[in-house]
Structure formats: C-alpha cells, structure tokens
N, C-alpha and C. Protein backbone atom coordinates (compact mmCIF):
# COMPACT_ATOMS: atom_id res chain seq x y z
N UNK A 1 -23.85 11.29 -5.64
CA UNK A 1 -22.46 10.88 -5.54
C UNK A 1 -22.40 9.35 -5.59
N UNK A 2 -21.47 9.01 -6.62
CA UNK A 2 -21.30 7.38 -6.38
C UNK A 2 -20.52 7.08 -5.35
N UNK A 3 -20.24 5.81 -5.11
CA UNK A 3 -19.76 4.83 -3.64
C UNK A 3 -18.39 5.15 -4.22
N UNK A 4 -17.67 5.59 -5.81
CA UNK A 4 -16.57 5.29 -6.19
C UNK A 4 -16.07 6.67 -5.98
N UNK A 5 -17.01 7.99 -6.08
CA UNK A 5 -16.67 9.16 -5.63
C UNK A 5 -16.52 9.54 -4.00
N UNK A 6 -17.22 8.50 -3.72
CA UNK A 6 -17.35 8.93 -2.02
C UNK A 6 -15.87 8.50 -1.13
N UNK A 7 -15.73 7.19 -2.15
CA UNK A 7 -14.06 6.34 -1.60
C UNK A 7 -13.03 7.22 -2.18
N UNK A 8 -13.26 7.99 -3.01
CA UNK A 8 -12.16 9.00 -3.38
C UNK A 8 -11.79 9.69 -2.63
N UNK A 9 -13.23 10.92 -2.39
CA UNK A 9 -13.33 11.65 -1.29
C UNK A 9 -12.94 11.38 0.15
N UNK A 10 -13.17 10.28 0.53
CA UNK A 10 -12.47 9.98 1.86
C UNK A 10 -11.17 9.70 1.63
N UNK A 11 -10.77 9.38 0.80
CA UNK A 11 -9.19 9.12 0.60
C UNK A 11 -8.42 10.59 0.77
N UNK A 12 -9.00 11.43 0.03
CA UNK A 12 -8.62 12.90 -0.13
C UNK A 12 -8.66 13.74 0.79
N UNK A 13 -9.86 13.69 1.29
CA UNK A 13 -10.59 14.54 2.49
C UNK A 13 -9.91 14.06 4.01
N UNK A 14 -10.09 12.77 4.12
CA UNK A 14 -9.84 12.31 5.37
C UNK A 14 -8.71 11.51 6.30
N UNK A 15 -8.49 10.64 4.93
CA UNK A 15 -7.34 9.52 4.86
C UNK A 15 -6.24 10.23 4.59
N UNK A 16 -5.74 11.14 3.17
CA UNK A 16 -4.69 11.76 3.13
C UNK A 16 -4.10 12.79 4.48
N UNK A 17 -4.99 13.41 4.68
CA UNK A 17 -4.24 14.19 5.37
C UNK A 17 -4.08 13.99 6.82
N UNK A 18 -4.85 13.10 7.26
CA UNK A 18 -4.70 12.49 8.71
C UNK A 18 -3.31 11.38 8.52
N UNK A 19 -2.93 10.56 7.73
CA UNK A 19 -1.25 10.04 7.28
C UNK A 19 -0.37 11.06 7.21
N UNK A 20 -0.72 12.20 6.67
CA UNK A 20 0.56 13.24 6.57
C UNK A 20 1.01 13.55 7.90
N UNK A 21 -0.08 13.87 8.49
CA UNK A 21 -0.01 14.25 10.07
C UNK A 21 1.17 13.43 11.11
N UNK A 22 0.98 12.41 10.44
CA UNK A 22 1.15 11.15 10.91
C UNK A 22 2.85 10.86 10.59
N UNK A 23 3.39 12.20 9.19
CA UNK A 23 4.59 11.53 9.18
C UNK A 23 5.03 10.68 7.62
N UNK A 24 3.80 10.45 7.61
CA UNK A 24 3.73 9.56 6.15
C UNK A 24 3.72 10.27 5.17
N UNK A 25 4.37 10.39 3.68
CA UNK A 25 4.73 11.08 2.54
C UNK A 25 4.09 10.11 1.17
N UNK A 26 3.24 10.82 0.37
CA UNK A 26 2.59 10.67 -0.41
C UNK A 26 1.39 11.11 -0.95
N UNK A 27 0.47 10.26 -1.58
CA UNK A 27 -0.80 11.16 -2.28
C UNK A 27 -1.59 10.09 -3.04
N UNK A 28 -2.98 10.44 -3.20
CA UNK A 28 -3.73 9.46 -3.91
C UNK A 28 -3.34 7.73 -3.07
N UNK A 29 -3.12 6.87 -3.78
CA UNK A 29 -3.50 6.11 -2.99
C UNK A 29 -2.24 5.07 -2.34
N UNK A 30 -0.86 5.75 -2.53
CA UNK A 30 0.52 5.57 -2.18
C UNK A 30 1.04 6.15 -0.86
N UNK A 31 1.64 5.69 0.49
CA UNK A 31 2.19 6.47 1.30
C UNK A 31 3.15 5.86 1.53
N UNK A 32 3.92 6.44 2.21
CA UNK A 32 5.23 5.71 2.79
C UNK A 32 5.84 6.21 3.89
N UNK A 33 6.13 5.60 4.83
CA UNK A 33 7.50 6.09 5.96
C UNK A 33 8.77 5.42 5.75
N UNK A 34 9.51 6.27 5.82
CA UNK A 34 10.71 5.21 5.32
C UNK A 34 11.89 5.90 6.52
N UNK A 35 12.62 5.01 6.92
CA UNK A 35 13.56 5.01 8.57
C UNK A 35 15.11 4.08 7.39
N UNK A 36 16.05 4.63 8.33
CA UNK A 36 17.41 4.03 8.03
C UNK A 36 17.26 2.90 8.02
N UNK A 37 16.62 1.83 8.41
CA UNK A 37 16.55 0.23 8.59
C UNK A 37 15.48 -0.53 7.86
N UNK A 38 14.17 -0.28 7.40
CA UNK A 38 13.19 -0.45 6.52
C UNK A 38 12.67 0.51 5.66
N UNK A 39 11.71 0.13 5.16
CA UNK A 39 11.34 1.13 4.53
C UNK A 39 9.58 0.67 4.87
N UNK A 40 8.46 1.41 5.08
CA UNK A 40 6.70 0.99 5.29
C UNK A 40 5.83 2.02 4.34
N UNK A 41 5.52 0.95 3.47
CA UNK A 41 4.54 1.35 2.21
C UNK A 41 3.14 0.86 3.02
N UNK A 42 2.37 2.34 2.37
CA UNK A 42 0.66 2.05 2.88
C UNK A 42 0.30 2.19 1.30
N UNK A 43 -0.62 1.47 1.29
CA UNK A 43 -1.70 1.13 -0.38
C UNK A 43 -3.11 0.92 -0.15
N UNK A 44 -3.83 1.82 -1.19
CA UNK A 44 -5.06 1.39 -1.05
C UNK A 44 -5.88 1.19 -2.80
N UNK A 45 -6.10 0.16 -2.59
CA UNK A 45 -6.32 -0.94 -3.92
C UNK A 45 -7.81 -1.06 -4.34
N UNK A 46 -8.79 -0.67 -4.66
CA UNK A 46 -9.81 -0.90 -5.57
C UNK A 46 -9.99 -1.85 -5.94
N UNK A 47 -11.01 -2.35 -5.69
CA UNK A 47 -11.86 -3.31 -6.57
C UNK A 47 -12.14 -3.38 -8.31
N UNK A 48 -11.71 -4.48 -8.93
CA UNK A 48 -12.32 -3.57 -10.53
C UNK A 48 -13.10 -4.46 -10.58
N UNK A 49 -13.75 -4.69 -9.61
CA UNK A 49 -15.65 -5.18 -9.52
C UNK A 49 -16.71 -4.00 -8.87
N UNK A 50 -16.24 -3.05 -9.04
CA UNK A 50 -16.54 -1.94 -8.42
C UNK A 50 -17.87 -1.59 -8.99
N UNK A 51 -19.01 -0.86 -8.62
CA UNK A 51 -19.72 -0.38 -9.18
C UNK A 51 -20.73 0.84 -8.84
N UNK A 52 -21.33 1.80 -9.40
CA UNK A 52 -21.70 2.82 -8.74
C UNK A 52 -22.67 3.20 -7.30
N UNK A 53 -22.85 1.97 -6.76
CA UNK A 53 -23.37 1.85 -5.50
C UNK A 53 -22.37 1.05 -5.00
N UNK A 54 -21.75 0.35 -5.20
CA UNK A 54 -20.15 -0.08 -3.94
C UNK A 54 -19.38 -0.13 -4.61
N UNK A 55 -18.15 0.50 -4.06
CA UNK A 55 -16.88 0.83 -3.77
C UNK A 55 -16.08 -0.18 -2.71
N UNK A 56 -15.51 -1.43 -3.39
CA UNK A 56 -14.78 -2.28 -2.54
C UNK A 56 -13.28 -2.06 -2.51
N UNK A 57 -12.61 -2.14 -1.09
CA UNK A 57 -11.65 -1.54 -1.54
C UNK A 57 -10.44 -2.64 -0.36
N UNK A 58 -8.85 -2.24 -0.63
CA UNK A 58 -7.99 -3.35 0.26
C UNK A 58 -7.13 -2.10 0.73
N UNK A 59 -6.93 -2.37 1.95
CA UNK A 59 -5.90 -1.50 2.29
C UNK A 59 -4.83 -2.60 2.66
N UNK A 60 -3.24 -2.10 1.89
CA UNK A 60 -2.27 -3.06 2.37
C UNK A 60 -0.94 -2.45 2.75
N UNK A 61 -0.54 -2.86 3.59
CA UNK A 61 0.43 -2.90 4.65
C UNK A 61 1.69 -3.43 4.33
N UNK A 62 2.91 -3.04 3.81
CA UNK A 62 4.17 -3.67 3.46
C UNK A 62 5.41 -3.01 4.25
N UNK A 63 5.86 -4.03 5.41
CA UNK A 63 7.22 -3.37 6.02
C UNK A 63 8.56 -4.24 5.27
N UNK A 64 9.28 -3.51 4.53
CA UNK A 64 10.36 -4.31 4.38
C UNK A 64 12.02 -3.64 4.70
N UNK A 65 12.79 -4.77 5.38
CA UNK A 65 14.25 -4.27 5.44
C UNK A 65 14.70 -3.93 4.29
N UNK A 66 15.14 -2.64 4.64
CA UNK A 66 16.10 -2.07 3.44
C UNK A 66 17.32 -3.31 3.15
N UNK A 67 18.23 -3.79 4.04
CA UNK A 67 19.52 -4.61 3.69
C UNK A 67 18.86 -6.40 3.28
N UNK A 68 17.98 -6.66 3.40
CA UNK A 68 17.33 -7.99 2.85
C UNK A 68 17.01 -7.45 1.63
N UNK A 69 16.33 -6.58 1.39
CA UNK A 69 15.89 -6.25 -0.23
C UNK A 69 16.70 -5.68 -0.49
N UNK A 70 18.01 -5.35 -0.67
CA UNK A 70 18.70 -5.02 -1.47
C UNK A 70 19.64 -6.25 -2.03
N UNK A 71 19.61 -7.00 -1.17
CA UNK A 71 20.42 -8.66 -1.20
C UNK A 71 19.29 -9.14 -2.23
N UNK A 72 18.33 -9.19 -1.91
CA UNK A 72 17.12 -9.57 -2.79
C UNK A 72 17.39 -9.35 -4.12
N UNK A 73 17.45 -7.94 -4.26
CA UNK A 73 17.53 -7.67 -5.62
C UNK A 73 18.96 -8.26 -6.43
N UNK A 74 19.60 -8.64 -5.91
CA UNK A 74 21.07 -9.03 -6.00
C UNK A 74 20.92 -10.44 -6.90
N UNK A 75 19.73 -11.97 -6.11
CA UNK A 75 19.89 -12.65 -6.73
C UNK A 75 18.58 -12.30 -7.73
N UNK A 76 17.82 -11.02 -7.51
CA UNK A 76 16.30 -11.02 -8.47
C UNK A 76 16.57 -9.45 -9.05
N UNK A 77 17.17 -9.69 -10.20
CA UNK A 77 17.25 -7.99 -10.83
C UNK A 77 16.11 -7.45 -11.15
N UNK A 78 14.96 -7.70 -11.50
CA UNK A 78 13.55 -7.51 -11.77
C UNK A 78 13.15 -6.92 -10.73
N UNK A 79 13.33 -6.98 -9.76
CA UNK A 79 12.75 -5.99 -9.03
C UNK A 79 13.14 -5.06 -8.53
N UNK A 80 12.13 -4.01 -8.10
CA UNK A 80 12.23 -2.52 -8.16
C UNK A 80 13.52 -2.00 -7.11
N UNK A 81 14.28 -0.80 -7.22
CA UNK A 81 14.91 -0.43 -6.19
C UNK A 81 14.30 -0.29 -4.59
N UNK A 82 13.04 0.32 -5.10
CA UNK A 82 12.16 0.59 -3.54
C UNK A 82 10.81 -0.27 -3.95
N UNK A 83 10.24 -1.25 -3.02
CA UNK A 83 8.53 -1.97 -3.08
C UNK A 83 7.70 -0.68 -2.70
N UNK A 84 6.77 -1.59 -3.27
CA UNK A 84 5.25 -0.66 -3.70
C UNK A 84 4.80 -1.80 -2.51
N UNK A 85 3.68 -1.32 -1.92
CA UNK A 85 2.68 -1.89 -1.10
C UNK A 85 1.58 -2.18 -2.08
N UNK A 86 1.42 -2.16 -2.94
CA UNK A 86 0.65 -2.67 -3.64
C UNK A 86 0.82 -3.65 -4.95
N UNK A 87 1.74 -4.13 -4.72
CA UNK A 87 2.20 -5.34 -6.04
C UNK A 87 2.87 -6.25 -4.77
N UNK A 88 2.44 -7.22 -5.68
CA UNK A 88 2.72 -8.76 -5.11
C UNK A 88 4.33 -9.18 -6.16
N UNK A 89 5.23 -9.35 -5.16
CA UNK A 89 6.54 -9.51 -5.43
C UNK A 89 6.93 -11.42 -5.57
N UNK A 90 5.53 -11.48 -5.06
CA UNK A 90 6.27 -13.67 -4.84
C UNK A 90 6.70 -14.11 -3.92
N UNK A 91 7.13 -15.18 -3.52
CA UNK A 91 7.31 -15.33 -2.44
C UNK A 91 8.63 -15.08 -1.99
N UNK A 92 8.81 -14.26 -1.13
CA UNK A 92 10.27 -14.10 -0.99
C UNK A 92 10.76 -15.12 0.14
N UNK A 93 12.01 -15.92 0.26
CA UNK A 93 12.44 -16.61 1.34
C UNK A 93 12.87 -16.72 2.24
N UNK A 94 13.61 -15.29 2.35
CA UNK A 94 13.76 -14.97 3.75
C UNK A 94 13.08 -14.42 4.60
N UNK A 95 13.35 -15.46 5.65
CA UNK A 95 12.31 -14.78 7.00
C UNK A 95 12.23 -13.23 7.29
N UNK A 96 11.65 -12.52 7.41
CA UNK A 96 11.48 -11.18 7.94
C UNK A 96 12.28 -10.43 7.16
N UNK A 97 11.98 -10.77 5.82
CA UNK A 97 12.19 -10.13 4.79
C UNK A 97 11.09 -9.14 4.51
N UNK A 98 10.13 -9.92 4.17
CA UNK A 98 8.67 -8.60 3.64
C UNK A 98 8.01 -9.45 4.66
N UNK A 99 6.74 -8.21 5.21
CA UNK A 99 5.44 -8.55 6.18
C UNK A 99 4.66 -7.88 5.16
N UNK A 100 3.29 -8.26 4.87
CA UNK A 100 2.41 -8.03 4.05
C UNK A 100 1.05 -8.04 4.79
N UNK A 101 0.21 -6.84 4.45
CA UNK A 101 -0.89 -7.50 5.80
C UNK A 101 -2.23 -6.39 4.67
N UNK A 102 -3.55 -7.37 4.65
CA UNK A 102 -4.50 -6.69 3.78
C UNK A 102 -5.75 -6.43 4.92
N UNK A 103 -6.03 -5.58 4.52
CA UNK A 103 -7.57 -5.95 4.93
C UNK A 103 -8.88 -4.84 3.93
N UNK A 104 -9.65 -5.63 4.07
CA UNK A 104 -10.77 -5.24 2.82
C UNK A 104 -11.88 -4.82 3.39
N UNK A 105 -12.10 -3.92 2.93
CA UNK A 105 -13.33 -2.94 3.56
C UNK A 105 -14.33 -2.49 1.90
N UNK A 106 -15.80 -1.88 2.43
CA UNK A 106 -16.92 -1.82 0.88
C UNK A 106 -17.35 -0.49 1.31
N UNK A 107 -17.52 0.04 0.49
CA UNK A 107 -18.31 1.58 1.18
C UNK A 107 -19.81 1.49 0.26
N UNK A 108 -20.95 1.66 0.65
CA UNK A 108 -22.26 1.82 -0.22
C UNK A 108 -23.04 0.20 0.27
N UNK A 109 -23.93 -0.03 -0.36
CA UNK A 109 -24.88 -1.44 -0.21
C UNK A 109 -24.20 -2.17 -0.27
C-alpha cells in the first residue's frame, strides 16, 4: 500500500465517518456544518509533492458569516455563493469576516 493509498483510506475509513457522527455533511475530502449565522467548511488538501512513500497533507479550517459574505459578494461578484475551505479567496477586509486555520500533517517516511 502506498502512503497516498493509506491517506485515502484514513480519510474514508476513519476521518469520514467519525465527522458525520459529528454532524458534519459531506465526502471525500469536503465537509461542512452550516448554522443560520455562518457557515464551517472542513478541507483536506494534498500535497502535489506527494510520493509513494509520503503522503503530505493540510487540513483547513474556514468559519465564515453568512451576512459578511454575502455583502462580500456584493462588492466581489466572482465569488462563489457558499466558500470552499479549500481555496484561498484574498484578503478579505473585514474583521471577522473569514477565520482560516491550516495545519499540515505527512503520513509514511
């Protein structure tokens, strides 16, 4: 088994369904909770330096207000109705608008 099958497999095996549990709606490497007041995207991002003994990988974290991003989109039509936790949007300017939070983990040598 490669490091790139094994990060699958835990995604599938372990990670998915312990988030569902949890409340969270999605699959592969997209989740989301979404509440009347924000909306919280979970992402998990790959390395494409990847190789068959490691599997580097980012897990990222995006809480954003539903009524700031919709103002958002107001002066920025380009962007999406609902954020992805995994695309980088720019810098947005309002305070406690988007929280963004990564952290990077390797599975194998």
């Amino acid at each position: 088994m490669t490091a790139q099958d094994a990060y699958n497999a835990v995604l599938r095996e372990v990670v998915a369904p312990a988030l569902r549990d949890m409340g969270l709606k999605g699959s592969g490497k997209l989740y989301r909770l979404d509440d009347e007041v924000c909306w919280a995207r979970l992402g998990f991002q790959s390395s494409v330096y990847n190789t068959a003994e490691r599997a580097k990988f980012t897990v990222n974290l995006l809480l954003v207000d539903k009524g700031a991003w919709t103002r958002s989109r107001e002066e920025r039509p380009h962007l999406p109705e609902t954020p992805s936790a995994n695309t980088y949007y720019g810098l947005l300017r309002r305070p406690g608008l988007v929280e963004t939070h990564r952290c990077s983990h390797a599975i194998g040598a």
